[in-house]
C-alpha atoms as a PDB file:
ATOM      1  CA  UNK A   1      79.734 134.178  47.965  1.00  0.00           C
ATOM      2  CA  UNK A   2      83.701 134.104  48.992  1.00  0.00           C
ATOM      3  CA  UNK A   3      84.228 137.626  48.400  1.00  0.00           C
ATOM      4  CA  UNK A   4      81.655 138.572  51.417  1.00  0.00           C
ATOM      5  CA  UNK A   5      83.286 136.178  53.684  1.00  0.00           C
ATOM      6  CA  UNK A   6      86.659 138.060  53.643  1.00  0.00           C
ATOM      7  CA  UNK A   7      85.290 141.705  53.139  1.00  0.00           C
ATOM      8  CA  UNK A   8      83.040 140.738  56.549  1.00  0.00           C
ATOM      9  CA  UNK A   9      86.074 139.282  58.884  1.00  0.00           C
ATOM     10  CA  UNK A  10      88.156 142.427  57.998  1.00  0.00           C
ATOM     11  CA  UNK A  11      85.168 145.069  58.847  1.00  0.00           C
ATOM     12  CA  UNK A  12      85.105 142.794  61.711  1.00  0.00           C
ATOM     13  CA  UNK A  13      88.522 143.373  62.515  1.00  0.00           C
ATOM     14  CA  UNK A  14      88.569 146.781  61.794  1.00  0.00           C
ATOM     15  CA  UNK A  15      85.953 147.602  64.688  1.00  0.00           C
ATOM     16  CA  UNK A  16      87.428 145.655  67.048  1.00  0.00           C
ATOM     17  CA  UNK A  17      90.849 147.580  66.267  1.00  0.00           C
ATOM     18  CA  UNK A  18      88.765 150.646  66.510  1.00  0.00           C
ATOM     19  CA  UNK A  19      86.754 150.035  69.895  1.00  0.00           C
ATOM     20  CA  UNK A  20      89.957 148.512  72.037  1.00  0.00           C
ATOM     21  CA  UNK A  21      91.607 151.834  70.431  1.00  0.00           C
ATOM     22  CA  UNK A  22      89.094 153.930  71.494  1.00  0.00           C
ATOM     23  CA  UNK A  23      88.406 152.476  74.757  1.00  0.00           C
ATOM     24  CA  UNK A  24      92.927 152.167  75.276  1.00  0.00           C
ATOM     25  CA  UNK A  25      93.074 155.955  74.463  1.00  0.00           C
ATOM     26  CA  UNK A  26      90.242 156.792  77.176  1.00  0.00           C
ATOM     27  CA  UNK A  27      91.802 155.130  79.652  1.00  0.00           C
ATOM     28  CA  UNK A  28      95.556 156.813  78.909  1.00  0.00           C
ATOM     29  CA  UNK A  29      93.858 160.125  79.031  1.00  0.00           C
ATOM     30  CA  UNK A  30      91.717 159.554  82.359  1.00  0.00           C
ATOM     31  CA  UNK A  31      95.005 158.389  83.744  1.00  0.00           C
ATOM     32  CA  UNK A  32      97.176 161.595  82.858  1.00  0.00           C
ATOM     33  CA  UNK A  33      94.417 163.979  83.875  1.00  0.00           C
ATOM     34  CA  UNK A  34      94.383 162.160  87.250  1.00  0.00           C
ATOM     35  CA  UNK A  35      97.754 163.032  88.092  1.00  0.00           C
ATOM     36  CA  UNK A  36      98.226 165.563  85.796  1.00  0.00           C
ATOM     37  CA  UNK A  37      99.304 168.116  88.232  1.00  0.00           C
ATOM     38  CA  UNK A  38     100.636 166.262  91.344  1.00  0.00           C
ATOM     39  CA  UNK A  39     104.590 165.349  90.216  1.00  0.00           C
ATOM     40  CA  UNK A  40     105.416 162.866  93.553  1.00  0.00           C
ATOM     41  CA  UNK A  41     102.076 160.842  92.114  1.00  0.00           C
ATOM     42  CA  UNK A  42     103.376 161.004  88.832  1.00  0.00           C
ATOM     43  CA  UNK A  43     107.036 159.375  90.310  1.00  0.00           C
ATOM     44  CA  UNK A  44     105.371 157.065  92.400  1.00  0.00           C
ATOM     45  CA  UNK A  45     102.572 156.018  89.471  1.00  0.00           C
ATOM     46  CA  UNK A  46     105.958 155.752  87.009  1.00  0.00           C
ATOM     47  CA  UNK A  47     107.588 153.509  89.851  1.00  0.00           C
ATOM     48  CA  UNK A  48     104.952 151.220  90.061  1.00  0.00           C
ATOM     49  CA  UNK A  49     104.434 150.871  86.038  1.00  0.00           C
ATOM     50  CA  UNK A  50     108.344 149.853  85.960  1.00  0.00           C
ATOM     51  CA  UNK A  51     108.465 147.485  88.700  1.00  0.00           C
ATOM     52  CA  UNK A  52     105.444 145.796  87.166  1.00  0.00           C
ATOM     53  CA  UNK A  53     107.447 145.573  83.408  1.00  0.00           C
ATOM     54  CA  UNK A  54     110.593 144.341  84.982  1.00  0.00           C
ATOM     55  CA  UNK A  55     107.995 141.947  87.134  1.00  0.00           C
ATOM     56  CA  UNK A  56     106.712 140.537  83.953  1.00  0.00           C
ATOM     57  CA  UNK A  57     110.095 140.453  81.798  1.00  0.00           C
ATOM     58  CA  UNK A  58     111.869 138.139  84.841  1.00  0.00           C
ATOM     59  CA  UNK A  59     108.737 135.800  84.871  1.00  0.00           C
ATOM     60  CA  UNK A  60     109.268 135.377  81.349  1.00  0.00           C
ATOM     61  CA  UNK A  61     112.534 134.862  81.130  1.00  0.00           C
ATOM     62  CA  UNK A  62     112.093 131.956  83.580  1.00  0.00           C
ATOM     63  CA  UNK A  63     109.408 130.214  81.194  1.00  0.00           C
ATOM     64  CA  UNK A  64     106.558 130.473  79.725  1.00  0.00           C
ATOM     65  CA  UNK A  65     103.724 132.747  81.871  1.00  0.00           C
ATOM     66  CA  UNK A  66     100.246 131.638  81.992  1.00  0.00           C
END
């Protein structure tokens, strides 16, 4: 009876792992074929992706973020 317990939370971990994957990867891909060929979207997109990181790297360097 223990060895199904383990064998079970890791397939269960595996396709969780697998979906988000999936689902993370479809999402990149819609992005980049959005503004695949306009390059001042692209810069503005990239603008707004870094000002968001360095957003979330000052909140947490004042404490914790909830």
């Amino acid at each position: 009876m223990g060895k199904n317990v383990p064998m079970s939370f890791w397939d269960s971990i595996l396709s969780i792992v697998t979906a988000t994957g999936n689902a993370l990867a479809g999402v990149i891909e819609a992005v980049r074929t959005l503004f695949e060929g306009d390059p001042e979207t692209r810069r503005k997109v990239a603008f707004s992706v870094a000002m968001i990181a360095l957003s979330a790297k000052m909140a947490k360097a004042d404490g914790i973020v909830t």
